[in-house]
C-alpha atoms as a PDB file:
ATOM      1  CA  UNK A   1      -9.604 -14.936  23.857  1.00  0.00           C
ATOM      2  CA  UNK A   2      -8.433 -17.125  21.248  1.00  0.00           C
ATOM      3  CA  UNK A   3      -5.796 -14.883  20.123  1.00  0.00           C
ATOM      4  CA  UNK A   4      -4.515 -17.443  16.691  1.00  0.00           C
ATOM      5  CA  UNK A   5      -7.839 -17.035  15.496  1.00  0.00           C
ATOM      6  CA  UNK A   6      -7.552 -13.132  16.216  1.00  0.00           C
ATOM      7  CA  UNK A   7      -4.569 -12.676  14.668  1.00  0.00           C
ATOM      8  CA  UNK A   8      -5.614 -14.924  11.593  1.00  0.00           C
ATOM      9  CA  UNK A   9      -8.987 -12.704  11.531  1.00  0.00           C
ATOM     10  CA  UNK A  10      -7.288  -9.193  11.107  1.00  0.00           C
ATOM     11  CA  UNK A  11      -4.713 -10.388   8.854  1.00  0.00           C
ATOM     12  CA  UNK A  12      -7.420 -11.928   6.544  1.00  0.00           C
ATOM     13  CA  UNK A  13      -9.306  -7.959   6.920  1.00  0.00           C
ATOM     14  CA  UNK A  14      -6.031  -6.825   5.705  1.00  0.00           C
ATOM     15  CA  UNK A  15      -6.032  -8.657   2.972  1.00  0.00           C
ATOM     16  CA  UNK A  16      -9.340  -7.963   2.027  1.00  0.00           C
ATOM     17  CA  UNK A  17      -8.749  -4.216   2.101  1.00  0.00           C
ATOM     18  CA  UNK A  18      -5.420  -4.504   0.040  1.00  0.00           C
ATOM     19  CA  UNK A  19      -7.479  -6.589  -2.725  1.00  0.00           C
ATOM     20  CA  UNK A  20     -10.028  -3.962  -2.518  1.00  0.00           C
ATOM     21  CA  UNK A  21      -7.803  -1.293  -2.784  1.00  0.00           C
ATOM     22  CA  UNK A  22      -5.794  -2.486  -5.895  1.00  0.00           C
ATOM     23  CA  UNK A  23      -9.107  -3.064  -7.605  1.00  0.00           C
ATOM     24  CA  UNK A  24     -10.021   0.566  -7.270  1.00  0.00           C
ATOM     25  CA  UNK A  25      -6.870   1.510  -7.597  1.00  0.00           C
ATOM     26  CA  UNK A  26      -7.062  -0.415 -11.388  1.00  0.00           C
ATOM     27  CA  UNK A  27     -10.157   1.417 -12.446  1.00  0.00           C
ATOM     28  CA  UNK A  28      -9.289   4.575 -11.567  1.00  0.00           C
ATOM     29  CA  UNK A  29      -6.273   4.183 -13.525  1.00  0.00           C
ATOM     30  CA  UNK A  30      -8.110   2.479 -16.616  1.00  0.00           C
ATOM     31  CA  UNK A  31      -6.668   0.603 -19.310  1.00  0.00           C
ATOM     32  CA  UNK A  32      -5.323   3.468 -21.016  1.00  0.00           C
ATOM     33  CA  UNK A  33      -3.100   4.452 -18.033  1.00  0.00           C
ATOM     34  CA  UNK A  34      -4.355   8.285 -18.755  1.00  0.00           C
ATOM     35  CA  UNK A  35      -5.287   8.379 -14.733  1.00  0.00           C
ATOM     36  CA  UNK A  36      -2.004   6.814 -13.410  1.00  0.00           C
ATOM     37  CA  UNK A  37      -0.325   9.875 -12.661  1.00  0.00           C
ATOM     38  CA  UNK A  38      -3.164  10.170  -9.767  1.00  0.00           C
ATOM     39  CA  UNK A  39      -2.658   6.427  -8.212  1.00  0.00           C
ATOM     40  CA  UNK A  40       1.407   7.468  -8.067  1.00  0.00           C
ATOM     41  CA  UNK A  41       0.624   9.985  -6.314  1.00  0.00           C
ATOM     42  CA  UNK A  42      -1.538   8.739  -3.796  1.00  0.00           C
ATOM     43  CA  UNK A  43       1.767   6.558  -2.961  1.00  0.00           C
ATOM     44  CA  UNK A  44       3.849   9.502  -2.963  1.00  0.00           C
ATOM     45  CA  UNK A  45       1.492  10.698  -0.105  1.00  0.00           C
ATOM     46  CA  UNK A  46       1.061   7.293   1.360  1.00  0.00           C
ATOM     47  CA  UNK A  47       5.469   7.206   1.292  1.00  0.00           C
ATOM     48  CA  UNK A  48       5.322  10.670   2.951  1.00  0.00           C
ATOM     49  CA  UNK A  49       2.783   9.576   5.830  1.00  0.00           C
ATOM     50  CA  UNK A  50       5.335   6.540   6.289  1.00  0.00           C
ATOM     51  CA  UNK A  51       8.615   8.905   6.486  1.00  0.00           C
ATOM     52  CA  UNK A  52       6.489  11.150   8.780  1.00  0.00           C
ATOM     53  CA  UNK A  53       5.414   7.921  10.618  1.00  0.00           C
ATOM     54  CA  UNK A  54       9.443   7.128  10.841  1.00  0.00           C
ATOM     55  CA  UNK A  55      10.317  10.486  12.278  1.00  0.00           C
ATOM     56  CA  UNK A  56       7.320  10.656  14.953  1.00  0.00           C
ATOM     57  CA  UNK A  57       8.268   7.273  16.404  1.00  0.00           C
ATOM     58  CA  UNK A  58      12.186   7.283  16.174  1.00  0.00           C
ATOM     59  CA  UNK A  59      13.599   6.070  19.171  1.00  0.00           C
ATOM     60  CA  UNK A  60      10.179   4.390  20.508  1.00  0.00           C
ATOM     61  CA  UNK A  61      10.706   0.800  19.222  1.00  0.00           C
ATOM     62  CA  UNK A  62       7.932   1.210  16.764  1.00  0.00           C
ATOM     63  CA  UNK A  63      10.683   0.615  13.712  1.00  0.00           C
ATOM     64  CA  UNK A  64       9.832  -2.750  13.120  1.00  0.00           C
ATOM     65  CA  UNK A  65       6.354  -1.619  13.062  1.00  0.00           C
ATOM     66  CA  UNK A  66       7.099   1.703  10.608  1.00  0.00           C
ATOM     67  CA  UNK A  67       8.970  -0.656   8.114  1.00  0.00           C
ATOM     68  CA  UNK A  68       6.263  -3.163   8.026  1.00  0.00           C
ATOM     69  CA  UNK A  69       4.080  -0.499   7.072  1.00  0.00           C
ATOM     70  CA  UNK A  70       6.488   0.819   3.667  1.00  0.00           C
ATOM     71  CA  UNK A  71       6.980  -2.815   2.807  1.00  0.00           C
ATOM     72  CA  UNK A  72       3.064  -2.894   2.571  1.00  0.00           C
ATOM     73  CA  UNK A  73       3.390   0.709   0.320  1.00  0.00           C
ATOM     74  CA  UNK A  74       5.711  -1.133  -1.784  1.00  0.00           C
ATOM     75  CA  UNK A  75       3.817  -4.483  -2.205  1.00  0.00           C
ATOM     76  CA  UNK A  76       0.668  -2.590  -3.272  1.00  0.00           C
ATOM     77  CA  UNK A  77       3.022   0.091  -5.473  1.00  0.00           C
ATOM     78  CA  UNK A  78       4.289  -3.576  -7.119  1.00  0.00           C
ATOM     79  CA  UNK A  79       0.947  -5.257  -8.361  1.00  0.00           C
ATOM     80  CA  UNK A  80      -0.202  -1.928  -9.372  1.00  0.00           C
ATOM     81  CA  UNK A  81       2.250   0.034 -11.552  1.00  0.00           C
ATOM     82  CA  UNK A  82       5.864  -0.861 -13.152  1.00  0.00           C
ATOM     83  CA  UNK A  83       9.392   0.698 -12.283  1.00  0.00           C
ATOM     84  CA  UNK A  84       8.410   3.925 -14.469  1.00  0.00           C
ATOM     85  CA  UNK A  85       5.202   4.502 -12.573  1.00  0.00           C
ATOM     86  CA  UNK A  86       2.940   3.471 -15.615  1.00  0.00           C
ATOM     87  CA  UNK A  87      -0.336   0.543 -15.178  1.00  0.00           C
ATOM     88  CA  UNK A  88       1.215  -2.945 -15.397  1.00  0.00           C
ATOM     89  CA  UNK A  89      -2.288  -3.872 -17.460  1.00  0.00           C
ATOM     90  CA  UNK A  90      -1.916  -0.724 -19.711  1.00  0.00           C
ATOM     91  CA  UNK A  91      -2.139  -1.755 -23.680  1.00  0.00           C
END
């Protein structure tokens, strides 16, 4: 198994399903920002998985793993919505 290639493959899926994500993530929102109160809180939730996450593998070695995982939260909380939780594209 080539495992570059492999690693190169899934990373490149991940992508794909961030892009995707932040797309639908922007329509559901709209331009007038009236739905962003629903996208924040679907990273509330995602936040909560990742503090559960934290607690279930504490002491396991998966920490590295766990923060990966909020910096990813955080990336897609960034391209999406500002500091006060409103639609960066919102007029």
């Amino acid at each position: 198994m080539d495992y570059d290639a492999e690693i190169r493959r899934l990373a490149a899926e991940n992508m794909a399903q961030q892009y995707l994500l932040i797309g639908l993530c922007r329509g559901i929102v709209g331009l007038d920002g009236r739905n962003a109160p629903v996208v924040e809180d679907a990273f509330r939730y995602a936040e909560s998985m990742v503090e559960i996450a934290a607690t279930k593998f504490s002491g396991t070695g998966h920490g590295a793993h766990v923060a990966s995982i909020a910096e990813v939260v955080e990336q897609l909380r960034a391209a999406l919505l500002d500091d006060g939780g409103q639609p960066k594209d919102a007029v």
